[in-house]
C-alpha atoms as a PDB file:
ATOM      1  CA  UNK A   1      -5.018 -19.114  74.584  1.00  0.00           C
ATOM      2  CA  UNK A   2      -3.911 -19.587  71.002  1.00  0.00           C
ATOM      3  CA  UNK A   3      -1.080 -21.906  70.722  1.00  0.00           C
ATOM      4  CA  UNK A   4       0.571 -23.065  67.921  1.00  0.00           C
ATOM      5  CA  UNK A   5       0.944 -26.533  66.909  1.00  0.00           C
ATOM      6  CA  UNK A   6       3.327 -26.651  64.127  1.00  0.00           C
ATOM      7  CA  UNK A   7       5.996 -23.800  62.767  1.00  0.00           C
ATOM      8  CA  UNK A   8       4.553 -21.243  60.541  1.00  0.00           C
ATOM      9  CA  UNK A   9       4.268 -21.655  56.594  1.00  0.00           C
ATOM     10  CA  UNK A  10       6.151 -19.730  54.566  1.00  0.00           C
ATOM     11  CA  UNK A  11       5.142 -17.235  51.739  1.00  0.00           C
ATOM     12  CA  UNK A  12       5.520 -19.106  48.286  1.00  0.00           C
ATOM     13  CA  UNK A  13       8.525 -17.123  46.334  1.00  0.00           C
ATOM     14  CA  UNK A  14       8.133 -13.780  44.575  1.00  0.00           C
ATOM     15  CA  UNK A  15       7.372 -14.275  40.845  1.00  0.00           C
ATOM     16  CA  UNK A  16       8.922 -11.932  38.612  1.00  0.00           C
ATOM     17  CA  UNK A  17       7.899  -8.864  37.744  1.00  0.00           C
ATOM     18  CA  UNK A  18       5.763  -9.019  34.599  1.00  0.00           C
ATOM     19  CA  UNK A  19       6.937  -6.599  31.555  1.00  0.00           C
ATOM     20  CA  UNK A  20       6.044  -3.320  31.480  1.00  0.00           C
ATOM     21  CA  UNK A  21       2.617  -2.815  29.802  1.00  0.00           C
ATOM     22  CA  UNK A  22       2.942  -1.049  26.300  1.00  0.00           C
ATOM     23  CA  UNK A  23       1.859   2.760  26.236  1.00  0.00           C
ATOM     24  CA  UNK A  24      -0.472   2.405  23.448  1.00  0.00           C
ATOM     25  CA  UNK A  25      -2.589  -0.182  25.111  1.00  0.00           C
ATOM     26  CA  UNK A  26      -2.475   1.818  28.248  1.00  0.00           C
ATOM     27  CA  UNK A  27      -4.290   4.840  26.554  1.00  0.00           C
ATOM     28  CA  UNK A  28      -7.336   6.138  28.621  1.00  0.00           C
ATOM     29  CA  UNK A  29     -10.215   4.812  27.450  1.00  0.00           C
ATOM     30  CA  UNK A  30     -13.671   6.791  26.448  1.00  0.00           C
ATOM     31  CA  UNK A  31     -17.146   6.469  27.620  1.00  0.00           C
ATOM     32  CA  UNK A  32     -19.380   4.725  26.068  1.00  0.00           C
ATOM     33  CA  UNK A  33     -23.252   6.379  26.423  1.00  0.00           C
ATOM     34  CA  UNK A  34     -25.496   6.028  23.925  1.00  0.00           C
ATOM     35  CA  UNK A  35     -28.960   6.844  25.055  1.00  0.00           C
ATOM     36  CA  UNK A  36     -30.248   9.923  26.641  1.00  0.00           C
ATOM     37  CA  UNK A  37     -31.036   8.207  29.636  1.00  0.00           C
ATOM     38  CA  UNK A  38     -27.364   6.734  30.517  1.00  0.00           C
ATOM     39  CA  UNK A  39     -26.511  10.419  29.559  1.00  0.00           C
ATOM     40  CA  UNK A  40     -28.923  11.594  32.659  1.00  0.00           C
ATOM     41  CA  UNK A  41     -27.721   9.056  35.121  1.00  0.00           C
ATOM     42  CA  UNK A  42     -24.117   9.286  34.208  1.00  0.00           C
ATOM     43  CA  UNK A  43     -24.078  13.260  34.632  1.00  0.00           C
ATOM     44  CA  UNK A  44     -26.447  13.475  37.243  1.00  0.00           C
ATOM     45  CA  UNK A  45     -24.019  10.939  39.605  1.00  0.00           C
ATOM     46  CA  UNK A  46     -21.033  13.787  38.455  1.00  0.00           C
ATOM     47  CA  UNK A  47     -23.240  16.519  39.984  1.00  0.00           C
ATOM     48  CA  UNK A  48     -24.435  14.789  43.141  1.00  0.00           C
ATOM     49  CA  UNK A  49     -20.707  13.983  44.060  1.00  0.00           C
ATOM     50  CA  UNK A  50     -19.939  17.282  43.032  1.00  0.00           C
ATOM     51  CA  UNK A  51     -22.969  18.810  45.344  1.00  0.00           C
ATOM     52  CA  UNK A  52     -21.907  16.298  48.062  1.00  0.00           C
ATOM     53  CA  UNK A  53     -18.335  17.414  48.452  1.00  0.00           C
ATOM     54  CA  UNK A  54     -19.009  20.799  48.671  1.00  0.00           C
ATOM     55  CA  UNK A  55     -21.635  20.411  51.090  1.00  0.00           C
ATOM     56  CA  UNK A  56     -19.248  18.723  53.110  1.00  0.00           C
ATOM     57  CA  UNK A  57     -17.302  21.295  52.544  1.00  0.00           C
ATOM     58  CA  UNK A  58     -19.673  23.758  53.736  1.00  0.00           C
ATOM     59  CA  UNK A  59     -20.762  22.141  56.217  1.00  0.00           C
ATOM     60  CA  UNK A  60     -17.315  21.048  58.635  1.00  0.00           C
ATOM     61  CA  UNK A  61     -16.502  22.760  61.387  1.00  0.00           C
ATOM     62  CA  UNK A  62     -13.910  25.345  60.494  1.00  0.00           C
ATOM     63  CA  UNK A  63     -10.580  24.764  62.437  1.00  0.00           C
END
């Protein structure tokens, strides 16, 4: 049996909220692969979640 000792603590007071962030910093960024092989891996991990979804896909029971 959990009983408590002392009352409960409460939450420390909301900050703020911080500025809005500046569109021009929040610009999406771009990858960054510069060998062949980070090329491979990067586009092989697309395809497998690709191949993975629609084998799921496939795959469930239809309803």
């Amino acid at each position: 049996m959990n009983v408590r000792e002392t009352p409960p603590e409460h939450a420390p007071p909301h900050k703020e909220a911080a500025p809005p962030y500046p569109a021009e910093k929040a610009r999406g960024a771009t990858i960054n692969l510069p060998t062949r092989t980070q090329k491979i891996i990067f586009f092989s991990g697309l395809v497998a979640a690709f191949l993975i979804a629609l084998a799921l896909r496939i795959l469930a029971p239809l309803h």
